[in-house]
N, C-alpha and C. Protein backbone atom coordinates (compact mmCIF):
# COMPACT_ATOMS: atom_id res chain seq x y z
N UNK A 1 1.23 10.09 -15.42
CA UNK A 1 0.78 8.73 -15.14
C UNK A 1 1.84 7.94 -14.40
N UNK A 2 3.04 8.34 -15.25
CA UNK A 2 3.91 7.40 -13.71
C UNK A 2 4.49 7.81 -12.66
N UNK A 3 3.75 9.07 -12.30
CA UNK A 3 4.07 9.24 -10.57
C UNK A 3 3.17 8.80 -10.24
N UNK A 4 2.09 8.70 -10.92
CA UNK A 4 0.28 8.70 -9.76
C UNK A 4 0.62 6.85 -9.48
N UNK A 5 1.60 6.05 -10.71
CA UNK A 5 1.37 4.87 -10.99
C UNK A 5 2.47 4.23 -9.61
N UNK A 6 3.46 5.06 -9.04
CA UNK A 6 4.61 4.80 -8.50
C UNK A 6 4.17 4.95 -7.25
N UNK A 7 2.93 5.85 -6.56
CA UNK A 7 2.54 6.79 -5.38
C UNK A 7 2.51 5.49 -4.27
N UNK A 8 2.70 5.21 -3.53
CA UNK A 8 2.49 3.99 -2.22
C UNK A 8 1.28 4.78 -1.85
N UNK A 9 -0.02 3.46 -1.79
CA UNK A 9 -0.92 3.65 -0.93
C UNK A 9 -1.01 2.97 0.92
N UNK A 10 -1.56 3.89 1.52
CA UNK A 10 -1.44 2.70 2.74
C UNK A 10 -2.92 1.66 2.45
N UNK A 11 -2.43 0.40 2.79
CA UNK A 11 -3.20 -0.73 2.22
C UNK A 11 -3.71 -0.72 0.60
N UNK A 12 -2.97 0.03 -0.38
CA UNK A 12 -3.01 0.00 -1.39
C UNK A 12 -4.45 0.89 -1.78
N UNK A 13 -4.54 1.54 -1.07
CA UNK A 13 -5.72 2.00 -0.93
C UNK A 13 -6.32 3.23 -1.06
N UNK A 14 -5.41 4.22 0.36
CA UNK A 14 -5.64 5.60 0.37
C UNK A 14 -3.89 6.20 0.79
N UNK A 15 -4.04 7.38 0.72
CA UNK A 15 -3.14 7.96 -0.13
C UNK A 15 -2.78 9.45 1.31
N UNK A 16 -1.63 9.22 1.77
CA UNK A 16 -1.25 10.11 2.85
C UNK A 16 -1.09 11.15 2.87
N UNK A 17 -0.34 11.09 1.69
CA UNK A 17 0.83 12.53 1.22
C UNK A 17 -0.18 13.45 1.46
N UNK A 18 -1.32 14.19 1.74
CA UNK A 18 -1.87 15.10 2.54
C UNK A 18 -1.94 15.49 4.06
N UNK A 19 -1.91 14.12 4.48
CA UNK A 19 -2.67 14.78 5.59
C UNK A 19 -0.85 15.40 6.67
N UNK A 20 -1.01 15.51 7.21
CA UNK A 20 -0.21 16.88 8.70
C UNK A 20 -0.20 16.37 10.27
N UNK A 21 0.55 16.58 10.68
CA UNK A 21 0.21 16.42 11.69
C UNK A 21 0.23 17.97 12.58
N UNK A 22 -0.45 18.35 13.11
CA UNK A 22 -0.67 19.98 14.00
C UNK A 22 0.05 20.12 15.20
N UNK A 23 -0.18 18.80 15.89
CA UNK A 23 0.55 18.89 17.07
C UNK A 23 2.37 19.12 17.24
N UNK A 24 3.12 19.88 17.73
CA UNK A 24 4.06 20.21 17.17
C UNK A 24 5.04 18.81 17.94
N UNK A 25 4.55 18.60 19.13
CA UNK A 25 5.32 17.87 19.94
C UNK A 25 5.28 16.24 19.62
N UNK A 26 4.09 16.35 18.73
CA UNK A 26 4.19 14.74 18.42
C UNK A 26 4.34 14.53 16.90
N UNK A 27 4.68 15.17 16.28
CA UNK A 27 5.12 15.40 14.09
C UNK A 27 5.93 14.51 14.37
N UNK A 28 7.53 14.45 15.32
CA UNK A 28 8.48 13.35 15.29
C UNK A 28 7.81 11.96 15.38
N UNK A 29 6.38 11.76 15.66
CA UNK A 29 6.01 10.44 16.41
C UNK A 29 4.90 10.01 16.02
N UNK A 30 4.69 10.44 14.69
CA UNK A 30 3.70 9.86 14.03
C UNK A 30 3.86 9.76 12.82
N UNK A 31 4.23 8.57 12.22
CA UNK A 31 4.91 8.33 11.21
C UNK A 31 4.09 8.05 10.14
N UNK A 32 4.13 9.09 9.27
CA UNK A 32 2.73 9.38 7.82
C UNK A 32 3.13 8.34 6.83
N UNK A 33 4.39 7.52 6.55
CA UNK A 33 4.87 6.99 5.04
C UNK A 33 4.12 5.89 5.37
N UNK A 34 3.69 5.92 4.14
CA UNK A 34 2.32 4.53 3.82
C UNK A 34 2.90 3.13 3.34
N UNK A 35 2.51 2.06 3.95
CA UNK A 35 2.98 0.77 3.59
C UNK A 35 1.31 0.08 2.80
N UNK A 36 1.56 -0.54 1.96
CA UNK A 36 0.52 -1.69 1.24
C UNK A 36 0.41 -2.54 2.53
N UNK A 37 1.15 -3.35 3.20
CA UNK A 37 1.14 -4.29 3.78
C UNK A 37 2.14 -3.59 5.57
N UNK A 38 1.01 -2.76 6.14
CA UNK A 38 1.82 -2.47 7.18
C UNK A 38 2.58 -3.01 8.19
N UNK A 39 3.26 -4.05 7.74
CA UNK A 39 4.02 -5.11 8.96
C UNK A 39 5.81 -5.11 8.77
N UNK A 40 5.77 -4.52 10.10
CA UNK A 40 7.80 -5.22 9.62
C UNK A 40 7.99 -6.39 9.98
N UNK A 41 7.14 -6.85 11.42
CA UNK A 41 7.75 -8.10 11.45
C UNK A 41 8.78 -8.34 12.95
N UNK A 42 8.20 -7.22 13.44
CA UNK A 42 9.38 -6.57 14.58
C UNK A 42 10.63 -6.94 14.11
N UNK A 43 11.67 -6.28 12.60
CA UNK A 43 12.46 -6.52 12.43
C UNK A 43 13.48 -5.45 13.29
N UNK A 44 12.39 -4.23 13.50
CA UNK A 44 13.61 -3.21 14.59
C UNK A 44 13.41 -3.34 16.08
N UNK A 45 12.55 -4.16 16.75
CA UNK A 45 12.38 -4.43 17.96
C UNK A 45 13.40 -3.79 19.07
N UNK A 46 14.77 -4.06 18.37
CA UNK A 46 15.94 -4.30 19.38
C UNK A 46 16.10 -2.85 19.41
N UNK A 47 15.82 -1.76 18.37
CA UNK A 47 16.45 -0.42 18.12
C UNK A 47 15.30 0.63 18.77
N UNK A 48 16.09 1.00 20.11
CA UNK A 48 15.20 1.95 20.99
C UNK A 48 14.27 2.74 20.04
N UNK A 49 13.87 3.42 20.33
CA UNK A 49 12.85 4.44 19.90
C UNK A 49 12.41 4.41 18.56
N UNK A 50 12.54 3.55 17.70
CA UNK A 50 12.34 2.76 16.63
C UNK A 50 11.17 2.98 16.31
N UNK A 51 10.30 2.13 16.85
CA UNK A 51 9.23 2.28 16.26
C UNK A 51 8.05 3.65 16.71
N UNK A 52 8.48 4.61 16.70
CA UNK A 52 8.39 5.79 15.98
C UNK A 52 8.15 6.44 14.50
N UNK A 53 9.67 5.27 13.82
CA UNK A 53 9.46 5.06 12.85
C UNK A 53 8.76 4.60 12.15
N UNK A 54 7.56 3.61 12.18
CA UNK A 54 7.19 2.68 11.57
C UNK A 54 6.12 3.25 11.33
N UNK A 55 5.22 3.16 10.51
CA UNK A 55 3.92 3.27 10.20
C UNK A 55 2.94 3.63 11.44
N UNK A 56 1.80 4.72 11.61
CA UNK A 56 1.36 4.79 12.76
C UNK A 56 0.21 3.67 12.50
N UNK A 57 -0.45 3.41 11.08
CA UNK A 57 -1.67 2.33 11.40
C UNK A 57 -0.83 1.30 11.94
N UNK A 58 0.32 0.57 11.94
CA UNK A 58 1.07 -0.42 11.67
C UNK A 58 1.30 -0.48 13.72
N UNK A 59 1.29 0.47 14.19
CA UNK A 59 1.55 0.94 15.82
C UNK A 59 0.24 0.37 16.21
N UNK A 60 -0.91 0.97 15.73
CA UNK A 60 -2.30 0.67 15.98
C UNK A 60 -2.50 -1.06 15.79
N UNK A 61 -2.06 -1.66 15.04
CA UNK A 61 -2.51 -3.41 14.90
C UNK A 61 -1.44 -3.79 15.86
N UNK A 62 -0.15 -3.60 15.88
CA UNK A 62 0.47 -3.97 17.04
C UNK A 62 -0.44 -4.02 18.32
N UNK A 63 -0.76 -2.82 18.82
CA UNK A 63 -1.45 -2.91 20.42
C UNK A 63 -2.94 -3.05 20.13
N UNK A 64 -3.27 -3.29 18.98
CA UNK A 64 -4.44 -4.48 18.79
C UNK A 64 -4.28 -5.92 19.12
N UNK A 65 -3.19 -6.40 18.91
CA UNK A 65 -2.67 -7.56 18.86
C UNK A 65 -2.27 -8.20 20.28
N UNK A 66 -1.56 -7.28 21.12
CA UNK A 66 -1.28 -7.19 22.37
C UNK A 66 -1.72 -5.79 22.77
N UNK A 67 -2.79 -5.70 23.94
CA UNK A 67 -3.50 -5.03 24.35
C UNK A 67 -3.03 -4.18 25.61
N UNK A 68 -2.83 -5.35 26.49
CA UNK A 68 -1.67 -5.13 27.61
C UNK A 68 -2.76 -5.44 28.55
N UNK A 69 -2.82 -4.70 30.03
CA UNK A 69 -3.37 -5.06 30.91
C UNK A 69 -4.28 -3.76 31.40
N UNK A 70 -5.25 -4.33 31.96
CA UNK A 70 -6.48 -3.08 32.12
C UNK A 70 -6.71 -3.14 33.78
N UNK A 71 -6.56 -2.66 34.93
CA UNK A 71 -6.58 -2.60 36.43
C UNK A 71 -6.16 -4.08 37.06
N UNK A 72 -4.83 -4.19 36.57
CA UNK A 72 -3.99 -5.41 36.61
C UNK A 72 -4.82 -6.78 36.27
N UNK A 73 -5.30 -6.78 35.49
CA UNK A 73 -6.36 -8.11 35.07
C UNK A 73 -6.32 -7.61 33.18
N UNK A 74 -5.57 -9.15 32.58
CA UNK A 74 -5.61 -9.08 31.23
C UNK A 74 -6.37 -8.57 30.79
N UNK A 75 -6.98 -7.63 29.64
CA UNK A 75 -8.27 -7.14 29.04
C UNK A 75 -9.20 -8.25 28.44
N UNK A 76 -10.43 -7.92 28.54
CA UNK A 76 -10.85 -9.10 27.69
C UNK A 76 -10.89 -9.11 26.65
N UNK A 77 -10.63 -10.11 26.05
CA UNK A 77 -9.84 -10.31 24.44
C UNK A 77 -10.54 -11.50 24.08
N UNK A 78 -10.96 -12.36 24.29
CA UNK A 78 -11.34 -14.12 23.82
C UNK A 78 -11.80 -13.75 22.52
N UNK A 79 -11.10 -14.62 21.58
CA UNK A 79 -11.75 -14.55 20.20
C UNK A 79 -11.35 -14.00 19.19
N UNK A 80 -11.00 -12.61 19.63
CA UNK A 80 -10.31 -11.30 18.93
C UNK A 80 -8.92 -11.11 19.06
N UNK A 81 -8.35 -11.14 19.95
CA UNK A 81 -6.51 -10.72 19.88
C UNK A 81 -6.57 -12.12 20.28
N UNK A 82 -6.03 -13.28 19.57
CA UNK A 82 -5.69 -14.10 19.61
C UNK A 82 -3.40 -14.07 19.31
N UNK A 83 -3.15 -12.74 18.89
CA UNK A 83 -1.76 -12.81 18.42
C UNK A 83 -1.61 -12.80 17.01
N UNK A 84 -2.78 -13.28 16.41
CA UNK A 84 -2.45 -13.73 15.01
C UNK A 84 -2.42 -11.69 14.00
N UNK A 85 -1.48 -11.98 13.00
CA UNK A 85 -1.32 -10.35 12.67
C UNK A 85 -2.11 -10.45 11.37
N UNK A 86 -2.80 -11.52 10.97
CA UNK A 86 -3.61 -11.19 9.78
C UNK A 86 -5.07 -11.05 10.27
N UNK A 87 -5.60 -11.15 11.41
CA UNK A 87 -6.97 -11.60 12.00
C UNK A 87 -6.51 -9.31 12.34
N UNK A 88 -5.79 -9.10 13.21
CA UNK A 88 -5.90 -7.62 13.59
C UNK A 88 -5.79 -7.19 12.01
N UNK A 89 -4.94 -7.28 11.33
CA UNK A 89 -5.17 -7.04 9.92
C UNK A 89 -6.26 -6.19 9.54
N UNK A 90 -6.66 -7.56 9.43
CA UNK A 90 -8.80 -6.99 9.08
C UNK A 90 -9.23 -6.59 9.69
N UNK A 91 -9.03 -6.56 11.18
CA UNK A 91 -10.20 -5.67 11.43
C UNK A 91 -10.03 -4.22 11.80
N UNK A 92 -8.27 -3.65 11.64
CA UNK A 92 -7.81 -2.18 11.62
C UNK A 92 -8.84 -2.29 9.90
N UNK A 93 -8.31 -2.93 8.95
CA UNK A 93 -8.56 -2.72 7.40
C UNK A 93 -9.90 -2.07 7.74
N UNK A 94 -10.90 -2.93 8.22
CA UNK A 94 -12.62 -2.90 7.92
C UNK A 94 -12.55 -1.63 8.57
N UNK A 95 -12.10 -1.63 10.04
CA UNK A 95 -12.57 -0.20 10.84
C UNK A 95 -12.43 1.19 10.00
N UNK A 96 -11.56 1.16 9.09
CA UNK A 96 -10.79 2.29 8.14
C UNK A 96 -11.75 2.33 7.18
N UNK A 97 -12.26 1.25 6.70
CA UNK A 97 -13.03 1.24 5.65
C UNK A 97 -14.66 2.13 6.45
N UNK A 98 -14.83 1.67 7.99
CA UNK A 98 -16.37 1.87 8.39
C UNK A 98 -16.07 3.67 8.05
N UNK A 99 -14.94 4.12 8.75
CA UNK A 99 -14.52 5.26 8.98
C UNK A 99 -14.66 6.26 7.80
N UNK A 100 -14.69 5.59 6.62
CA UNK A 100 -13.94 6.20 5.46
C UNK A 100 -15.98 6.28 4.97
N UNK A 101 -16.58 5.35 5.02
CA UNK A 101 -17.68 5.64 4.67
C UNK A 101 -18.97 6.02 5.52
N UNK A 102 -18.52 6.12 6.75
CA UNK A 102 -19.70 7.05 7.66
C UNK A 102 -18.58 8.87 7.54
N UNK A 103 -17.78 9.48 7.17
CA UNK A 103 -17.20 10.60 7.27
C UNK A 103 -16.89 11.01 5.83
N UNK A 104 -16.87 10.17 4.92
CA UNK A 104 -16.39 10.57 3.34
C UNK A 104 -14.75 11.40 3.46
N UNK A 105 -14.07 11.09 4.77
CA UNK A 105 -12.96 11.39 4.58
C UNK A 105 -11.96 10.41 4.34
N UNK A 106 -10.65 10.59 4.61
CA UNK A 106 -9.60 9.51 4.34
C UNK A 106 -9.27 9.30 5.89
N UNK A 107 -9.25 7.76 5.85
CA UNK A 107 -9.85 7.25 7.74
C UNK A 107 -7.96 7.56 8.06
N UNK A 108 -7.16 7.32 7.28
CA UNK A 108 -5.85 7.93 8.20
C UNK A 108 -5.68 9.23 8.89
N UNK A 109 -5.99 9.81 8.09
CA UNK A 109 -6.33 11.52 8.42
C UNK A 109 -7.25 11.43 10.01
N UNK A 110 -8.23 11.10 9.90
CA UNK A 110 -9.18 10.76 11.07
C UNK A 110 -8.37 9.97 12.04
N UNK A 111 -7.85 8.89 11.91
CA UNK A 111 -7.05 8.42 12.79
C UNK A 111 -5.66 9.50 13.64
N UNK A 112 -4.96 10.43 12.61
CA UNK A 112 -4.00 11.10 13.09
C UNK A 112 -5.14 12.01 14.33
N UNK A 113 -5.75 12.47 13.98
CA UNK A 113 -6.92 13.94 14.25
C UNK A 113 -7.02 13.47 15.64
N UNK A 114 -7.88 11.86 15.63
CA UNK A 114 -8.02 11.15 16.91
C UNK A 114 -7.03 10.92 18.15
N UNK A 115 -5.01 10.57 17.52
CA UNK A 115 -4.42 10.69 18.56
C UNK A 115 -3.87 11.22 18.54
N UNK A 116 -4.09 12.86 17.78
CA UNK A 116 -3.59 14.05 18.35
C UNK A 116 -4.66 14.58 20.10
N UNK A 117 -5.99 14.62 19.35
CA UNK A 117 -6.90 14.82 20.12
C UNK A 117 -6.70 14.13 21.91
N UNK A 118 -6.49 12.96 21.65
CA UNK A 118 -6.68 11.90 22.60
C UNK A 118 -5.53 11.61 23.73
N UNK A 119 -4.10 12.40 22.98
CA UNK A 119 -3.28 12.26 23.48
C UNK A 119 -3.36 12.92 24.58
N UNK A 120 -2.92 12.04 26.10
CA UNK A 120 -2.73 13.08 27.39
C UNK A 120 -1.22 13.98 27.86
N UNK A 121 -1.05 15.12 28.02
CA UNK A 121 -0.03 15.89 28.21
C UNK A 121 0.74 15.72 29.45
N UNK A 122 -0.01 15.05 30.35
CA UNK A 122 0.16 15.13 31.49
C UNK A 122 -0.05 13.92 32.30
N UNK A 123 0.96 13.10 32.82
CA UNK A 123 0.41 11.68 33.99
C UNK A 123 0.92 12.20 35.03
N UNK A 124 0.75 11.02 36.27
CA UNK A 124 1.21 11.34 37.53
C UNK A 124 1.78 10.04 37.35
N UNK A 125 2.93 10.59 38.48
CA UNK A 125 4.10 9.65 38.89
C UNK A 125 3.81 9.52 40.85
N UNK A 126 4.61 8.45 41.27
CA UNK A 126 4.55 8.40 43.00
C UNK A 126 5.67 8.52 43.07
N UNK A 127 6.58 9.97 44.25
CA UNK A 127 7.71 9.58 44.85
C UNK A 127 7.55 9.69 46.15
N UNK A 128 8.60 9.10 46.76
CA UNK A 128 8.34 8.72 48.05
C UNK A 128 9.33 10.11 48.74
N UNK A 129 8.97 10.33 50.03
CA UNK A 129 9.61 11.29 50.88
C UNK A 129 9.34 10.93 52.11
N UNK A 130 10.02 11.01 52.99
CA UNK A 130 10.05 10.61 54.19
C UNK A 130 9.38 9.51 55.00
N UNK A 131 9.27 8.43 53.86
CA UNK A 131 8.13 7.16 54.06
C UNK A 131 7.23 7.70 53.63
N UNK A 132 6.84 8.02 53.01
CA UNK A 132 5.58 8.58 52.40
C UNK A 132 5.36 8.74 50.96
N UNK A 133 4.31 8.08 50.24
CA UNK A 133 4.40 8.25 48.91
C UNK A 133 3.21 9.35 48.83
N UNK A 134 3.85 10.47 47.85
CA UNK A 134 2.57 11.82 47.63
C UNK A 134 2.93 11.48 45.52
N UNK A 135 1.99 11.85 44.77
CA UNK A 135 1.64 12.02 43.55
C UNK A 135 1.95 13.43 43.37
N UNK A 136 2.66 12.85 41.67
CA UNK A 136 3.35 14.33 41.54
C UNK A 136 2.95 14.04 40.10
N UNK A 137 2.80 15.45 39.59
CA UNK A 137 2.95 15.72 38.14
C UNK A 137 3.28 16.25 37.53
N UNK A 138 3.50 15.04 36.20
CA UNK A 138 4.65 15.52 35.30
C UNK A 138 4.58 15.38 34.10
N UNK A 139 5.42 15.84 33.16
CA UNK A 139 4.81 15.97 31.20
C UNK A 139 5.22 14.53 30.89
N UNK A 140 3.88 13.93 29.98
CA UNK A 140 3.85 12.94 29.12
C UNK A 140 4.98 12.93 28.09
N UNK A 141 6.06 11.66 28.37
CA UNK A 141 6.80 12.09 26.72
C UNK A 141 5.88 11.51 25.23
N UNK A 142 6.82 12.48 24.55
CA UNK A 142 5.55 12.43 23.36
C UNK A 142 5.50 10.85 22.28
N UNK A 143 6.54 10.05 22.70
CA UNK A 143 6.25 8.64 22.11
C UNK A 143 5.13 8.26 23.11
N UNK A 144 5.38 8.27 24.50
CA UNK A 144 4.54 7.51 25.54
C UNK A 144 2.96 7.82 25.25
N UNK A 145 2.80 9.09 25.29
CA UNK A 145 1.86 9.85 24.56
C UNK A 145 0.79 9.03 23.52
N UNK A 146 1.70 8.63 22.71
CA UNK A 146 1.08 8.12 21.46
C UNK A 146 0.86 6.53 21.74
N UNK A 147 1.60 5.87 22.52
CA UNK A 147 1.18 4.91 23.49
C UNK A 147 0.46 4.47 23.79
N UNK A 148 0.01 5.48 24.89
CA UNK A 148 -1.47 5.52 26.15
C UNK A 148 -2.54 5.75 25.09
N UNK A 149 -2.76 6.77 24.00
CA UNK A 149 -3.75 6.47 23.34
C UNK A 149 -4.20 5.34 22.23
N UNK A 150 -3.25 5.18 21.98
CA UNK A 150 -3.48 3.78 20.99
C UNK A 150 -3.93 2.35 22.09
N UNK A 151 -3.12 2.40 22.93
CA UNK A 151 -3.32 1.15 23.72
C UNK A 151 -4.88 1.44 24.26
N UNK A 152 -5.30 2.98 24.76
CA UNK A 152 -6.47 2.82 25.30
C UNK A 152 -7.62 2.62 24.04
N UNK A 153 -7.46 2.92 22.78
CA UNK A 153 -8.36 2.67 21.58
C UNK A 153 -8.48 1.31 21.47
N UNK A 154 -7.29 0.59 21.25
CA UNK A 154 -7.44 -0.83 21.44
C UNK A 154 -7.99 -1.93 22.67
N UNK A 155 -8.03 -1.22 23.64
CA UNK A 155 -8.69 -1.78 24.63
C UNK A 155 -10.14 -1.72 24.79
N UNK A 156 -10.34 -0.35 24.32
CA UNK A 156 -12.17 0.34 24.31
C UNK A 156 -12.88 -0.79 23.07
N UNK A 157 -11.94 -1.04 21.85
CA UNK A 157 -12.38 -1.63 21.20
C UNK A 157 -13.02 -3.13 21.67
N UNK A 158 -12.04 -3.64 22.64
CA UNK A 158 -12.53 -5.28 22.77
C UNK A 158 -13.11 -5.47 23.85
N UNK A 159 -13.28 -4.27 24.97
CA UNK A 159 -14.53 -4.22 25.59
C UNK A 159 -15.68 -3.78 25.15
N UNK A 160 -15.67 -3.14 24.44
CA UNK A 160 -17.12 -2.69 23.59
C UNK A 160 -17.92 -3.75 22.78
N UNK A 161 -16.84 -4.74 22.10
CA UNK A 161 -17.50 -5.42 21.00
C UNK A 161 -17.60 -7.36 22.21
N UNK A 162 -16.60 -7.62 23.44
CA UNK A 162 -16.85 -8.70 23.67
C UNK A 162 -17.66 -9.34 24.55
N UNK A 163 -18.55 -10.04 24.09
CA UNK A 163 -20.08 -10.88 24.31
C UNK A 163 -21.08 -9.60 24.01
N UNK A 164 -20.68 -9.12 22.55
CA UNK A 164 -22.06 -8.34 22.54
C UNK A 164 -22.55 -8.93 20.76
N UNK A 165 -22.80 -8.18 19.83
CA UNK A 165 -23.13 -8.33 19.09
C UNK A 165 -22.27 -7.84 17.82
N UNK A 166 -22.03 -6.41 18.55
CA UNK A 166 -20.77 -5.68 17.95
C UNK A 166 -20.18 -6.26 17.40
N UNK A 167 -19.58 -6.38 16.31
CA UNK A 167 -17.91 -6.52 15.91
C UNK A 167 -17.03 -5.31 16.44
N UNK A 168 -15.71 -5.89 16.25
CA UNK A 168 -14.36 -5.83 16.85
C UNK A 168 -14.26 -4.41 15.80
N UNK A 169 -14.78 -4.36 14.75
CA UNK A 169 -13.62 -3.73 13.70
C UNK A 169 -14.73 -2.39 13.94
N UNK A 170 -16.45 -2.71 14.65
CA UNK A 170 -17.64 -1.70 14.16
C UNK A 170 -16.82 -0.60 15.31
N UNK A 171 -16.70 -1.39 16.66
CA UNK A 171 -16.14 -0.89 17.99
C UNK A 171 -15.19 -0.21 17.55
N UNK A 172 -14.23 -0.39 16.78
CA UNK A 172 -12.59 -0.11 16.63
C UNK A 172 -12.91 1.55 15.97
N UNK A 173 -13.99 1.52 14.92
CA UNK A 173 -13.95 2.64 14.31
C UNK A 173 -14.94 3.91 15.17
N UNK A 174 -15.86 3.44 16.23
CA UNK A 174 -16.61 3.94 16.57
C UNK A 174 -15.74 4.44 17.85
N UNK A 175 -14.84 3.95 18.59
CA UNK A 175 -13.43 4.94 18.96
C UNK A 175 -12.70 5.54 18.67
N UNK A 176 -12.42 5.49 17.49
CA UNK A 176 -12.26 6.11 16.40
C UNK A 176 -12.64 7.77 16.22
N UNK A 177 -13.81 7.59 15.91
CA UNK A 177 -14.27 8.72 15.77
C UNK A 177 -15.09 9.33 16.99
N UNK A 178 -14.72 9.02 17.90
CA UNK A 178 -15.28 9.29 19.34
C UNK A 178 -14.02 10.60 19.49
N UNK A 179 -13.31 9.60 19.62
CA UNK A 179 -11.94 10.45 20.08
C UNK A 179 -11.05 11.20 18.76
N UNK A 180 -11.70 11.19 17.85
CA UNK A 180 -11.19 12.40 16.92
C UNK A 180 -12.24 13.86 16.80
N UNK A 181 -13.77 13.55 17.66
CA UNK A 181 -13.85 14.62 17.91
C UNK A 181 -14.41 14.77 18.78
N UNK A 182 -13.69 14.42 20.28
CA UNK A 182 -13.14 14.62 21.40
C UNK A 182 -14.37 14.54 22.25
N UNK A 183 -15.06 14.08 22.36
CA UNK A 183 -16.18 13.17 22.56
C UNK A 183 -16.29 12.20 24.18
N UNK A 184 -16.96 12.11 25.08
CA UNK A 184 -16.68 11.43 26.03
C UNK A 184 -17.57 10.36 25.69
N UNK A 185 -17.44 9.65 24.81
CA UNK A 185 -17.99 8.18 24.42
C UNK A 185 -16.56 7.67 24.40
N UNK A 186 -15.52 8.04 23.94
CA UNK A 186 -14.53 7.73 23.94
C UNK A 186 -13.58 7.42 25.04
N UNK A 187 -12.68 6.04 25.19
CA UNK A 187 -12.54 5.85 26.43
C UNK A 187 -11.46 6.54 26.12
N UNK A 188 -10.41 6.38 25.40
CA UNK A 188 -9.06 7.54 25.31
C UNK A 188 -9.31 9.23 25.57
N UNK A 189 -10.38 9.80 25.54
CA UNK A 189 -10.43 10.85 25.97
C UNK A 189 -11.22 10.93 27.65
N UNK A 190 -11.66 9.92 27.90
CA UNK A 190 -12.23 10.16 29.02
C UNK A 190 -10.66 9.97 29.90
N UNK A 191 -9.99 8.74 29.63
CA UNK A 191 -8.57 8.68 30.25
C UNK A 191 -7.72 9.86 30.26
N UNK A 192 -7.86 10.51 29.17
CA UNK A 192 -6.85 11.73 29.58
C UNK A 192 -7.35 12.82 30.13
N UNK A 193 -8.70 13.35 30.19
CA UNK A 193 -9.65 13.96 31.05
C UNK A 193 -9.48 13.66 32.57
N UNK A 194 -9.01 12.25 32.99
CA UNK A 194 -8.94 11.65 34.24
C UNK A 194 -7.39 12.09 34.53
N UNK A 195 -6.81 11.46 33.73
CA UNK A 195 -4.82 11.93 33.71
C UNK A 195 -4.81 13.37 34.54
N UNK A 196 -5.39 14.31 33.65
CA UNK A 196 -4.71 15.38 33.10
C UNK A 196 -5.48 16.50 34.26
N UNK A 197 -6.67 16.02 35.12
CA UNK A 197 -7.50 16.32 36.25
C UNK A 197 -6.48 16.16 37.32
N UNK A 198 -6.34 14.86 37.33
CA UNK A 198 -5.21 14.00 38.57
C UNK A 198 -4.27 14.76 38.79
N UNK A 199 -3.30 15.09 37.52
CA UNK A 199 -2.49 16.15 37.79
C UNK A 199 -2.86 17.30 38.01
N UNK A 200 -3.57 17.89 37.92
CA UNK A 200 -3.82 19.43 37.82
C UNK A 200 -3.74 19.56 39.36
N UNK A 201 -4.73 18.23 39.86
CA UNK A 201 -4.76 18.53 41.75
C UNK A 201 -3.73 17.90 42.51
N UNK A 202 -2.64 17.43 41.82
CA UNK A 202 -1.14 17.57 42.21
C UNK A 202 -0.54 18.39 42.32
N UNK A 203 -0.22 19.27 41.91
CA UNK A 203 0.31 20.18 41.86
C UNK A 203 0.94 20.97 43.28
């Protein structure tokens, strides 16, 4: 009784210490230890490669929060990523919860599955040669990796759900499980399908 009583849940909730990560290149970069309250607070901001460390749901409400930019034009966000970290809060919480009861699995597990799945191996870069810029390709590093798919989950999410009917959190989980089983509903797998094409005809 007092290990089960001592065990950290993530969100007090569900319970990690199972699940794995498969991918060998990204185990360093997906960080399984479960927080109740996944926030530091960007207290390691300043410490390179840091947040690596941190919680991967905790990575996921971050670039919920800040989305970034989608074909140089802010994403649309009105309503939903306002900045605030208790509003992304809830709606990573709920999406975990949709997850956990359309699959009867544990939605972290599903979440790892998703950006193993989703992750692209491969981008293109431009260098220039003789005045001339040609596309070249080259290996994804494996933080960046984990990056591009989270940022593209969080983006699929608030185009899916804004001026529709959707919620934020129904969208969030329904990428979710798009891209954990590898699915072209999913915009993170259609992106690395596009990546990972691009390069191939670089070459």
């Amino acid at each position: 009784m007092a290990d089960k009583a001592a065990t950290v849940l993530a969100f007090n909730k569900w319970d990690t210490t199972g699940i794995s990560v498969t991918d060998p290149g990204l185990v360093a970069y997906i960080n399984l230890e479960p927080r109740i309250v996944p926030k530091t607070g960007a207290r390691y901001a300043g410490n390179r490669f840091h947040k690596s460390k941190s919680f991967i749901v905790e990575r996921l409400i971050n670039k919920m929060m800040v989305v970034g930019h989608k074909g140089k034009k802010h994403t649309i966000s009105s309503g939903h990523n306002t900045g605030r970290a208790q509003t992304v809060y809830g709606i990573v919480f709920d999406a975990l919860t949709i997850i956990e009861e359309k699959t009867k699995k544990n939605p972290v597990a599903v979440l790892v599955d998703a950006i193993e799945t989703a992750a692209p191996r491969e981008e293109i870069i431009n260098i220039e040669y003789g005045g001339a810029r040609y596309p070249k390709a080259v290996e994804c590093a494996p933080q960046r990796r984990v990056d591009i798919v989270l940022r593209q989950m969080a983006q699929s999410a608030y185009h899916r759900a804004f001026n529709k009917k959707k919620a934020t959190a129904q969208a969030l989980a329904e990428e979710i499980l798009a891209a954990a089983a590898g699915s072209n509903q999913s915009q993170a797998i259609q992106k690395k399908i596009d990546l990972e094409r691009t390069a191939d005809s670089s070459r």
